[in-house]
C-alpha atoms as a PDB file:
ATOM      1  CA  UNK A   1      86.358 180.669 -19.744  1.00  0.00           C
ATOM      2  CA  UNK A   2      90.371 181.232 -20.040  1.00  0.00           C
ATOM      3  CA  UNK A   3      91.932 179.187 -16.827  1.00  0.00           C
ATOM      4  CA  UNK A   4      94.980 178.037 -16.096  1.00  0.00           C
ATOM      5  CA  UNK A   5      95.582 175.267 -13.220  1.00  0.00           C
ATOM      6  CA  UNK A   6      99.250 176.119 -11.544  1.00  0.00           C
ATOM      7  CA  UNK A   7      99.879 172.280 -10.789  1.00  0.00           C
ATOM      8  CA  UNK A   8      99.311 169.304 -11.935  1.00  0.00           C
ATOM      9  CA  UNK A   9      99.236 166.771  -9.059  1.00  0.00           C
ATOM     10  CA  UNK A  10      96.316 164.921  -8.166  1.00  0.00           C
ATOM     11  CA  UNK A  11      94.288 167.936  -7.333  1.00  0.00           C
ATOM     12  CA  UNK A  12      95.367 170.277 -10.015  1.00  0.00           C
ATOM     13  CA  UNK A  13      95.587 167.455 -13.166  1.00  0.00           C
ATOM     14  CA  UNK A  14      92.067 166.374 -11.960  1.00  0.00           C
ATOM     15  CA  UNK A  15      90.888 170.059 -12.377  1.00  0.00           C
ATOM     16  CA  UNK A  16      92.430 170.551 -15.472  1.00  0.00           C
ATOM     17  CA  UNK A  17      90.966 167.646 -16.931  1.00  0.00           C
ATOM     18  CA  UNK A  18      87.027 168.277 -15.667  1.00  0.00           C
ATOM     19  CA  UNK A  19      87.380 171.647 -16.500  1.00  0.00           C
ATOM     20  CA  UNK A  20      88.849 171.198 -20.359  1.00  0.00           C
ATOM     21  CA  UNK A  21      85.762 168.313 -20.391  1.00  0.00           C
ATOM     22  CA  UNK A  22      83.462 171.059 -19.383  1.00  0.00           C
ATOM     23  CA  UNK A  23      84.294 172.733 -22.319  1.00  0.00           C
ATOM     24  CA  UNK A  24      86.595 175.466 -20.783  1.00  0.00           C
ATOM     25  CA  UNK A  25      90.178 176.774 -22.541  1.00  0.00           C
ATOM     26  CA  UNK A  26      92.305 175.219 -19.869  1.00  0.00           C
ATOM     27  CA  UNK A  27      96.386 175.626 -19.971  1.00  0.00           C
ATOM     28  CA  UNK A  28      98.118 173.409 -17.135  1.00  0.00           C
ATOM     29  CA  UNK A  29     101.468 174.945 -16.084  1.00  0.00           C
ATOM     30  CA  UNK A  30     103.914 173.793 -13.252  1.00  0.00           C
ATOM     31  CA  UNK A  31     107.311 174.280 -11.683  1.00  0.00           C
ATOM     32  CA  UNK A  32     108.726 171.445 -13.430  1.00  0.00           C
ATOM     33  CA  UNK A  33     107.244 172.564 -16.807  1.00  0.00           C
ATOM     34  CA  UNK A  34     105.338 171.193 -19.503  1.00  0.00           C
ATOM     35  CA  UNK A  35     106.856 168.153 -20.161  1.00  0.00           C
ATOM     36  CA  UNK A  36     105.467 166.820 -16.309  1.00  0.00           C
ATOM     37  CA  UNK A  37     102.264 167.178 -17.073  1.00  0.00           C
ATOM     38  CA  UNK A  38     100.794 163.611 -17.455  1.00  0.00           C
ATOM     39  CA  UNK A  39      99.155 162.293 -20.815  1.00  0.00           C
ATOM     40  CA  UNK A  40      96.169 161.653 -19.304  1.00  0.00           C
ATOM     41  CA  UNK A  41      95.330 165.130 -18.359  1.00  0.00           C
ATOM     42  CA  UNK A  42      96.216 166.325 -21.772  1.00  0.00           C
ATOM     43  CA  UNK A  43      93.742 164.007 -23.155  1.00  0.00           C
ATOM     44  CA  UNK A  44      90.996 166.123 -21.791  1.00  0.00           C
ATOM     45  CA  UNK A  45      91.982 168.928 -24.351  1.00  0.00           C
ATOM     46  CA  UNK A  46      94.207 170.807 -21.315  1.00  0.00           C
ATOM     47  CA  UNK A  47      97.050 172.099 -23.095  1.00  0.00           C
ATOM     48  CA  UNK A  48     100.802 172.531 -21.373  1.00  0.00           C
ATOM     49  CA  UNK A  49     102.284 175.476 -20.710  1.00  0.00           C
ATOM     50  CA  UNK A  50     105.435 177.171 -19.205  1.00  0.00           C
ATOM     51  CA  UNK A  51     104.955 178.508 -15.631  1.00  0.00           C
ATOM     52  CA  UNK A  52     106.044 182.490 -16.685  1.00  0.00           C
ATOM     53  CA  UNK A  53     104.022 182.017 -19.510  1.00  0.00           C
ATOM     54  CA  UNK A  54     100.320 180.879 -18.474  1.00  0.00           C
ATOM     55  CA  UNK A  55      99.105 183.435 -16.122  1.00  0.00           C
ATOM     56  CA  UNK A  56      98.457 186.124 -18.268  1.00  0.00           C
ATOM     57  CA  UNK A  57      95.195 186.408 -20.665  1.00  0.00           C
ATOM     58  CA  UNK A  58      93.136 184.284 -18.806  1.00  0.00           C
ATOM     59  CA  UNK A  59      89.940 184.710 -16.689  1.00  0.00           C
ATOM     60  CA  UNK A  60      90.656 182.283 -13.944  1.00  0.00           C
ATOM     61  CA  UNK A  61      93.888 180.999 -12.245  1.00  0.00           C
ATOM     62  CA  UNK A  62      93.914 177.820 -10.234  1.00  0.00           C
ATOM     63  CA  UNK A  63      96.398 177.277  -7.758  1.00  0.00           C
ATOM     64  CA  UNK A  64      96.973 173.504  -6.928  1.00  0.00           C
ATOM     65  CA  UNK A  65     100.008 174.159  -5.383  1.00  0.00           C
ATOM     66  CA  UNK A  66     101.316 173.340  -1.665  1.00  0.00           C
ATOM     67  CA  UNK A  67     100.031 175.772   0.946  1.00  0.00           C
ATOM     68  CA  UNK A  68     103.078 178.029   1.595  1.00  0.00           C
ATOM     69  CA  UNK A  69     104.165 178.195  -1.841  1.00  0.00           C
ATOM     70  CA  UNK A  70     102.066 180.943  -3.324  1.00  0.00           C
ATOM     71  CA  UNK A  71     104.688 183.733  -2.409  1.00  0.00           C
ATOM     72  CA  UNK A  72     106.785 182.646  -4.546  1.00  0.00           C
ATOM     73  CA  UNK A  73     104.747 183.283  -7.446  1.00  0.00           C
ATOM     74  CA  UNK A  74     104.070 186.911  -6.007  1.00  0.00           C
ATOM     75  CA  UNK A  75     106.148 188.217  -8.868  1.00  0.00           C
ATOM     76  CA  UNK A  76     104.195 186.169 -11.677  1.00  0.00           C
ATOM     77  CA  UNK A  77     100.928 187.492 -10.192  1.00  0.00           C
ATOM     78  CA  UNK A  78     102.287 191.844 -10.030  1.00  0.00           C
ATOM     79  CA  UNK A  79     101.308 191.736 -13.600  1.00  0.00           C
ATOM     80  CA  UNK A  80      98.273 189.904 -13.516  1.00  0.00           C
ATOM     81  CA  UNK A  81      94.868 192.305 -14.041  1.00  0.00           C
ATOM     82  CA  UNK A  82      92.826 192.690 -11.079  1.00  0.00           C
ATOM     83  CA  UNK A  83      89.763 190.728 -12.362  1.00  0.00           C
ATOM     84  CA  UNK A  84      91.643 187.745 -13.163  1.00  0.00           C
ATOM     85  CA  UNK A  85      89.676 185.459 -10.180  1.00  0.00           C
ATOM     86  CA  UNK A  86      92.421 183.321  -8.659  1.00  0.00           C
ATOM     87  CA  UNK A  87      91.306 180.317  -6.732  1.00  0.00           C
ATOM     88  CA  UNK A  88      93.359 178.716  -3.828  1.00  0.00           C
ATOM     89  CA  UNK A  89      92.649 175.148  -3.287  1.00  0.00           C
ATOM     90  CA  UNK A  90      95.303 174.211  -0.713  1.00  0.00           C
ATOM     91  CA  UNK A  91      95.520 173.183   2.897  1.00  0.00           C
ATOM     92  CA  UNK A  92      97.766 173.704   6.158  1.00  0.00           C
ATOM     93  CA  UNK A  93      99.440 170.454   7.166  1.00  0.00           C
ATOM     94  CA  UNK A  94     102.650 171.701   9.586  1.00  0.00           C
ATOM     95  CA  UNK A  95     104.273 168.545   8.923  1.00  0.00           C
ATOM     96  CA  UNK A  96     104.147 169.019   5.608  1.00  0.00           C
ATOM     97  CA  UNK A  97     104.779 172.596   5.002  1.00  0.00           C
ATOM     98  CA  UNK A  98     106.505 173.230   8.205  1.00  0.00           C
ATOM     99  CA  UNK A  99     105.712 175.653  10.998  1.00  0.00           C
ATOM    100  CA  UNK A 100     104.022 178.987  10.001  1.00  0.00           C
ATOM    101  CA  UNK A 101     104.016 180.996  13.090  1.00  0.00           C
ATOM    102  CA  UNK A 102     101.451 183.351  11.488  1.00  0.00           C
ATOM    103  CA  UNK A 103      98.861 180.301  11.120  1.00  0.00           C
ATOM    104  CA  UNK A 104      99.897 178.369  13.793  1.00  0.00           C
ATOM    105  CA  UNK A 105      98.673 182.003  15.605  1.00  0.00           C
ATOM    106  CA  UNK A 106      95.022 182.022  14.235  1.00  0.00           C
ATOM    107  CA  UNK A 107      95.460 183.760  10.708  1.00  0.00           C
ATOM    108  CA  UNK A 108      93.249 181.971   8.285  1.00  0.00           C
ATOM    109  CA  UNK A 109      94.751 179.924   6.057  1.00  0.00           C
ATOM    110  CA  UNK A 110      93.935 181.649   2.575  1.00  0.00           C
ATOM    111  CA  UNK A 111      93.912 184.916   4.425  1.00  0.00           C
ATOM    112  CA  UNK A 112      97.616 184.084   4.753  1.00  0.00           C
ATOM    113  CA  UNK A 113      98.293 182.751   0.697  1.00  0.00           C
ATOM    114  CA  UNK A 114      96.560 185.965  -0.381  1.00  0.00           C
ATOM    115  CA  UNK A 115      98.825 188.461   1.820  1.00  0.00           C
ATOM    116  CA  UNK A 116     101.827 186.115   0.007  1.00  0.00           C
ATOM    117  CA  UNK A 117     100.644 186.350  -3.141  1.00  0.00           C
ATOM    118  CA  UNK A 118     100.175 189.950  -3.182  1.00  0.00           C
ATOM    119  CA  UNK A 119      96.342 190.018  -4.096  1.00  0.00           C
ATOM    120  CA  UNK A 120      92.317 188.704  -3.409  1.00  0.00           C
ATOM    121  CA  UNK A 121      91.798 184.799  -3.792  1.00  0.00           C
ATOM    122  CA  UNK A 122      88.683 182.274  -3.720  1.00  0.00           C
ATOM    123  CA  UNK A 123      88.646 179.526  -1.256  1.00  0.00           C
ATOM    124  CA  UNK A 124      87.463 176.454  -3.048  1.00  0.00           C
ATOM    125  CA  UNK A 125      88.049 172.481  -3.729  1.00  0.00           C
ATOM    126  CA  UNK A 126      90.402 172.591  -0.703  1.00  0.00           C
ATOM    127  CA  UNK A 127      87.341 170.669   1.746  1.00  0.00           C
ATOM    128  CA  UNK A 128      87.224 167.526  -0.909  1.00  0.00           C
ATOM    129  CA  UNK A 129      89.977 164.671  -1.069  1.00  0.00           C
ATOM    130  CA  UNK A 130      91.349 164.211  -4.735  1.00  0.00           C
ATOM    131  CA  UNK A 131      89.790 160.619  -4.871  1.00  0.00           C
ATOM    132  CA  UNK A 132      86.159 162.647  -4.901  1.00  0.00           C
ATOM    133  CA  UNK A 133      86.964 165.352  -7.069  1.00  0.00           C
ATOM    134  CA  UNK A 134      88.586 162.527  -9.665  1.00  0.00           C
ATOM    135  CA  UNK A 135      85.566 159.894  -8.884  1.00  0.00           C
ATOM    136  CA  UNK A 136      82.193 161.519  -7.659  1.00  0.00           C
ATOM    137  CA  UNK A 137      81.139 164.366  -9.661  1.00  0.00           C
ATOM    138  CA  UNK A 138      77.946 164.227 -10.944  1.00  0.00           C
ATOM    139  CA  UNK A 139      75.665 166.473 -13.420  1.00  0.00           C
ATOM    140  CA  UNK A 140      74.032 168.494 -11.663  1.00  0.00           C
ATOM    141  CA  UNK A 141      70.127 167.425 -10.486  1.00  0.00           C
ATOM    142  CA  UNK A 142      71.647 164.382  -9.363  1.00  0.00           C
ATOM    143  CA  UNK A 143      69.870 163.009  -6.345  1.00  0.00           C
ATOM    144  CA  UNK A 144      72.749 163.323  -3.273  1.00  0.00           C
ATOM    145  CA  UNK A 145      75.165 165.427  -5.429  1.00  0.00           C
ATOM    146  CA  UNK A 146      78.340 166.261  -3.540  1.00  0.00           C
ATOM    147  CA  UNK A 147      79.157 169.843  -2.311  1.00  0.00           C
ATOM    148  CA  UNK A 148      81.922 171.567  -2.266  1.00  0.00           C
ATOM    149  CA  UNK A 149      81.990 175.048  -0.085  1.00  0.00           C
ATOM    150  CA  UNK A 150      83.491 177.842  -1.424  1.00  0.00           C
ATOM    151  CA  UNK A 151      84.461 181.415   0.510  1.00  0.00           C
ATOM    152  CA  UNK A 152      85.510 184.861  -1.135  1.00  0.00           C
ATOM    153  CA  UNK A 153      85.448 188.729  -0.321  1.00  0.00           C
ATOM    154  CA  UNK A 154      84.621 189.615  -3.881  1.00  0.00           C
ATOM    155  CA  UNK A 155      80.961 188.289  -5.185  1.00  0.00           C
ATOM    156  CA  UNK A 156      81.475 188.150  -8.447  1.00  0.00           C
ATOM    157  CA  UNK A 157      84.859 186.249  -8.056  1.00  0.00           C
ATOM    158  CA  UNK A 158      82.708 183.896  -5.698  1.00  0.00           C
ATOM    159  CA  UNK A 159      79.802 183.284  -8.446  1.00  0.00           C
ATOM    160  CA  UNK A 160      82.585 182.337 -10.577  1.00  0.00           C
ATOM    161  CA  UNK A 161      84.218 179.893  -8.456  1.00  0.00           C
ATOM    162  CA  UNK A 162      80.789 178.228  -7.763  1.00  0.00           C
ATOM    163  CA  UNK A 163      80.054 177.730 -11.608  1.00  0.00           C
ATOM    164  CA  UNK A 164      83.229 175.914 -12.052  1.00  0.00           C
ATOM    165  CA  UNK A 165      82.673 174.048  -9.038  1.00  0.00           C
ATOM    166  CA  UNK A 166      79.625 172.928 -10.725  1.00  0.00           C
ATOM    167  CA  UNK A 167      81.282 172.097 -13.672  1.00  0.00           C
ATOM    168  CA  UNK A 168      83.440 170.005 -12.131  1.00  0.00           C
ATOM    169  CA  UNK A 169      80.200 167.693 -10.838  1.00  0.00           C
ATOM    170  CA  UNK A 170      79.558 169.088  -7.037  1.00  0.00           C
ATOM    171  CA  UNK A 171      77.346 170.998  -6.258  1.00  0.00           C
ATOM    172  CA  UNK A 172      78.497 174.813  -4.723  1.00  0.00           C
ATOM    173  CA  UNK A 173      77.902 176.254  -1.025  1.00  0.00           C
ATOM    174  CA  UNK A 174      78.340 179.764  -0.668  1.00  0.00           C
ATOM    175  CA  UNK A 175      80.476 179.960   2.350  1.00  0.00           C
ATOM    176  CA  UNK A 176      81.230 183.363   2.724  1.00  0.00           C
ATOM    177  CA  UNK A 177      83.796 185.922   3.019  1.00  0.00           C
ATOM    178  CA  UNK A 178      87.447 184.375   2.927  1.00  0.00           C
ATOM    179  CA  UNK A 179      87.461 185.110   7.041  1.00  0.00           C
ATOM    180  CA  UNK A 180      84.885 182.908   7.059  1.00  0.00           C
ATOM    181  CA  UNK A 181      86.606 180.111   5.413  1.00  0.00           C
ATOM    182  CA  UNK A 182      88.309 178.842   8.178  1.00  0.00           C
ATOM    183  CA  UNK A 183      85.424 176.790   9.182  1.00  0.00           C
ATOM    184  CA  UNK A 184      86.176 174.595   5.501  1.00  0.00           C
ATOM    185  CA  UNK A 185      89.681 173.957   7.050  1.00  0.00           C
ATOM    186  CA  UNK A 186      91.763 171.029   7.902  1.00  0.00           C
ATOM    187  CA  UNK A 187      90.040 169.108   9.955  1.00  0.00           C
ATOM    188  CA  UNK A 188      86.619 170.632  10.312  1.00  0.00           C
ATOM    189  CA  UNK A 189      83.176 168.702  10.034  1.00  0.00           C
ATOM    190  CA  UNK A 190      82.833 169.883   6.718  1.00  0.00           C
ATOM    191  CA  UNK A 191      86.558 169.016   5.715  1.00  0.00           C
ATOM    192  CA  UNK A 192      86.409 165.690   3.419  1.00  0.00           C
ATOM    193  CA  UNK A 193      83.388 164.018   4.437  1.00  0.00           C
ATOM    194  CA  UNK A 194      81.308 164.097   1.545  1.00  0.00           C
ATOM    195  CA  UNK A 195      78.392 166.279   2.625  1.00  0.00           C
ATOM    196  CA  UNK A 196      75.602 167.191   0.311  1.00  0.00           C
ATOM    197  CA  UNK A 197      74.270 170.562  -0.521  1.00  0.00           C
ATOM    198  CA  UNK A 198      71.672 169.998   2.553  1.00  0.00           C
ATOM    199  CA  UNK A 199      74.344 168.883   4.881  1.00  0.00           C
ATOM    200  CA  UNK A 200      77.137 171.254   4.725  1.00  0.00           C
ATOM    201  CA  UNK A 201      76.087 174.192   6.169  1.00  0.00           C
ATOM    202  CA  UNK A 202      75.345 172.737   9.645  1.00  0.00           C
ATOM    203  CA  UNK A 203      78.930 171.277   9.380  1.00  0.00           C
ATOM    204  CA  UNK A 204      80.307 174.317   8.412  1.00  0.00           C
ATOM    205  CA  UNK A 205      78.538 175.738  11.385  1.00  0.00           C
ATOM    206  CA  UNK A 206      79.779 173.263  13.504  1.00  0.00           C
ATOM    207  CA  UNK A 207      83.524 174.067  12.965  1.00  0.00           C
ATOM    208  CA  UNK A 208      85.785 174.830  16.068  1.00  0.00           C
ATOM    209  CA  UNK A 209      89.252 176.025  15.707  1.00  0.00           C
ATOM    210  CA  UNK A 210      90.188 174.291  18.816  1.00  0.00           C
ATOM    211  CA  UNK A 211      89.181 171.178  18.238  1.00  0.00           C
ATOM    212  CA  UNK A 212      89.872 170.871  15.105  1.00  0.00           C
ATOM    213  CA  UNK A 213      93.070 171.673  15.000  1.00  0.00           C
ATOM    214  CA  UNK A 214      93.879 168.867  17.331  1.00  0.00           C
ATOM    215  CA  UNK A 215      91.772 166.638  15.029  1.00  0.00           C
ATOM    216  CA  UNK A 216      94.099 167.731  11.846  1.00  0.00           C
ATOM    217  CA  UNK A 217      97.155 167.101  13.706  1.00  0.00           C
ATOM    218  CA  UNK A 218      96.229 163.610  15.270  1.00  0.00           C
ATOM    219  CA  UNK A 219      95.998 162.973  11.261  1.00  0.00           C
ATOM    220  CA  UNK A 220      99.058 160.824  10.783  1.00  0.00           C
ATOM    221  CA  UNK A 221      98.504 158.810  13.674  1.00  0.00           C
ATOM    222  CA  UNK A 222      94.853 157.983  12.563  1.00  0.00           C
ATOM    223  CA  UNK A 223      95.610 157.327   9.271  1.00  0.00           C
ATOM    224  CA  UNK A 224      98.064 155.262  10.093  1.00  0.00           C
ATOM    225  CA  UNK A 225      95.671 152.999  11.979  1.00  0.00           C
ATOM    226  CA  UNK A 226      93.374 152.372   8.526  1.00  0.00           C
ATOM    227  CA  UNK A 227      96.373 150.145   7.503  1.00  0.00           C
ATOM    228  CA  UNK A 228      97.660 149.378   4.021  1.00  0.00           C
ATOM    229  CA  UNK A 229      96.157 150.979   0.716  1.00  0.00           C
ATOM    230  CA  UNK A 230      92.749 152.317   2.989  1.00  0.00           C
ATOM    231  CA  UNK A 231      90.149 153.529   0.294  1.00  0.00           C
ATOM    232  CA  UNK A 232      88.798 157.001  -0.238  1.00  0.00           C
ATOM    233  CA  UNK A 233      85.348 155.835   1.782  1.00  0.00           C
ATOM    234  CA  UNK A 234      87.836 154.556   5.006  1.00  0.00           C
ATOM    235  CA  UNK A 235      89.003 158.166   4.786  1.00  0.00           C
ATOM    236  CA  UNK A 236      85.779 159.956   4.854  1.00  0.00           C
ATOM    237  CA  UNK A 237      84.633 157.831   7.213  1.00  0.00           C
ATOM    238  CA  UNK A 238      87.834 158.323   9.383  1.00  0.00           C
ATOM    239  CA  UNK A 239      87.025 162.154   8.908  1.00  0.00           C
ATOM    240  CA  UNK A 240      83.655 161.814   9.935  1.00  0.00           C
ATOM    241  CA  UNK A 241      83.975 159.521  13.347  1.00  0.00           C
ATOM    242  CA  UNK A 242      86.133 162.281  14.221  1.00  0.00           C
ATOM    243  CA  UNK A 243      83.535 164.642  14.629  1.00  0.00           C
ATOM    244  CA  UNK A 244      80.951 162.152  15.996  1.00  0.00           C
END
C-alpha cells in the first residue's frame, strides 16, 4: 500500500520504519520537514517528504501527531479522497495538550480528532507504548504475540488498519465502532499493558471512564515514583497494578 506517517517521533518513525520493512511505499512527512526525519528511519526504505506534499495519492495516512493537533491539518485533508483510510494513533494527556473542555466533558477522544480534521478516522497503535511497537513485534503465529486493538465506523477502513497492525508484528483486535474506542483510552486496562490476542477483550471490557480517568491523571505522580531511566516492563507493570 501507498501510506504516509504525519510524524516522525518515536511513534510515527517506528511506524514508518516497520511498515517500509513490511514492504509498503511509505513517505514520512512532518511539521519541521524532511530534513528532521532521522537516518535511521530512512534506512528502512521510508522516504521524506514535505508536509503539503505527502497526503495526496496514497491509500493510508498515519497520524503520529499530538492529540489536539489534527485541526490544523483540516485544510491538507479537504482535498484528500474519501477512501484514503486515515489512522489516528494519539492520546489525551491534559497536561500535555492542555484542557479540552469537549473531552474533559465525555466526547471520545478520536471522536473529537475526526470532527477537527473534517472527516472518518481509525483508532489504532494509540493502546501500545513506543518501546513495544519499536521492540516486541513478532511474525505472526508467534506463541503470546502482542495485540493491539483497533476501533472504526467504516469496515473496510478497519480491515485495513488491522493488516498493517499485523504488519507491524501485533496481532489485531477488532474493537469496534470509533464510540467504542474509548475503552482503548488513556488509562484503561487495556491501555499499555501488553495483552495478548486472548487477553484484551476482557480488558477492553473492563474499561471505566471514571476510574480511569483518575488513573491517567495520577500518571505523573506514579511515574515519578519508578525513579530514574524506569524500563518499558516497570511501565507496563505500573499500568497494570493500576488496575489490579
Amino acid at each position: 500500500m501507498k501510506i504516509t506517517v504525519i510524524g516522525a517521533g518515536a511513534i510515527g518513525g517506528n511506524l514508518a520504519a516497520k511498515l517500509s520493512t513490511a514492504g509498503h511505499d511509505v513517505q514520512v512527512a512532518g511539521a519541521r520537514g524532511p530534513e528532521a526525519v532521522r537516518a535511521e528511519v530512512l534506512e528502512s526504505g521510508a522516504r521524506a517528504a514535505d508536509l503539503a506534499d505527502a497526503v495526496q495519492g496514497r491509500d493510508v495516512i498515519v497520524l503520529a501527531i499530538p492529540f489536539g493537533v489534527a485541526g490544523k491539518l483540516a485544510g491538507l485533508f479537504a482535498s484528500v479522497p474519501a477512501e484514503t483510510v486515515v489512522i489516528d494513533t494519539s492520546n489525551y494527556y491534559p497536561h500535555l495538550s492542555g484542557q479540552i473542555e469537549a473531552v474533559d466533558n465525555g466526547e471520545v477522544h478520536s471522536v473529537w480528532n475526526a470532527e477537527q480534521l473534517g472527516r472518518p478516522v481509525v483508532k489504532a497503535w494509540n493502546a501500545a507504548l513506543a518501546e513495544t511497537q519499536r521492540t516486541k513485534g513478532v511474525p505472526a503465529g508467534t506463541p503470546g504475540r502482542l495485540a493491539i486493538p483497533v476501533a472504526g465506523d467504516f469496515e473496510e477502513a478497519r480491515r485495513v488498519a488491522m493488516q498493517l497492525v499485523d504488519d507491524t508484528g501485533f496481532d489485531p483486535y477488532d474493537a469496534g465502532t470509533l464510540a467504542d474506542s474509548w475503552r482503548q483510552q488513556p488509562n484503561g486496562p487495556a491501555y499499555c499493558t501488553e495483552l495478548t490476542l486472548d487477553e484484551l477483550p476482557a480488558a477492553l471490557a473492563a474499561a471505566d471512564r471514571v476510574k480511569d480517568t483518575r488513573v491517567r491523571d495520577s500518571l505523573p505522580e506514579r511515574f515519578a515514583a519508578l525513579g530514574a531511566n524506569p524500563t518499558v516492563d516497570d511501565v507496563v507493570e505500573m499500568n497494570r497494578a493500576a488496575h489490579r
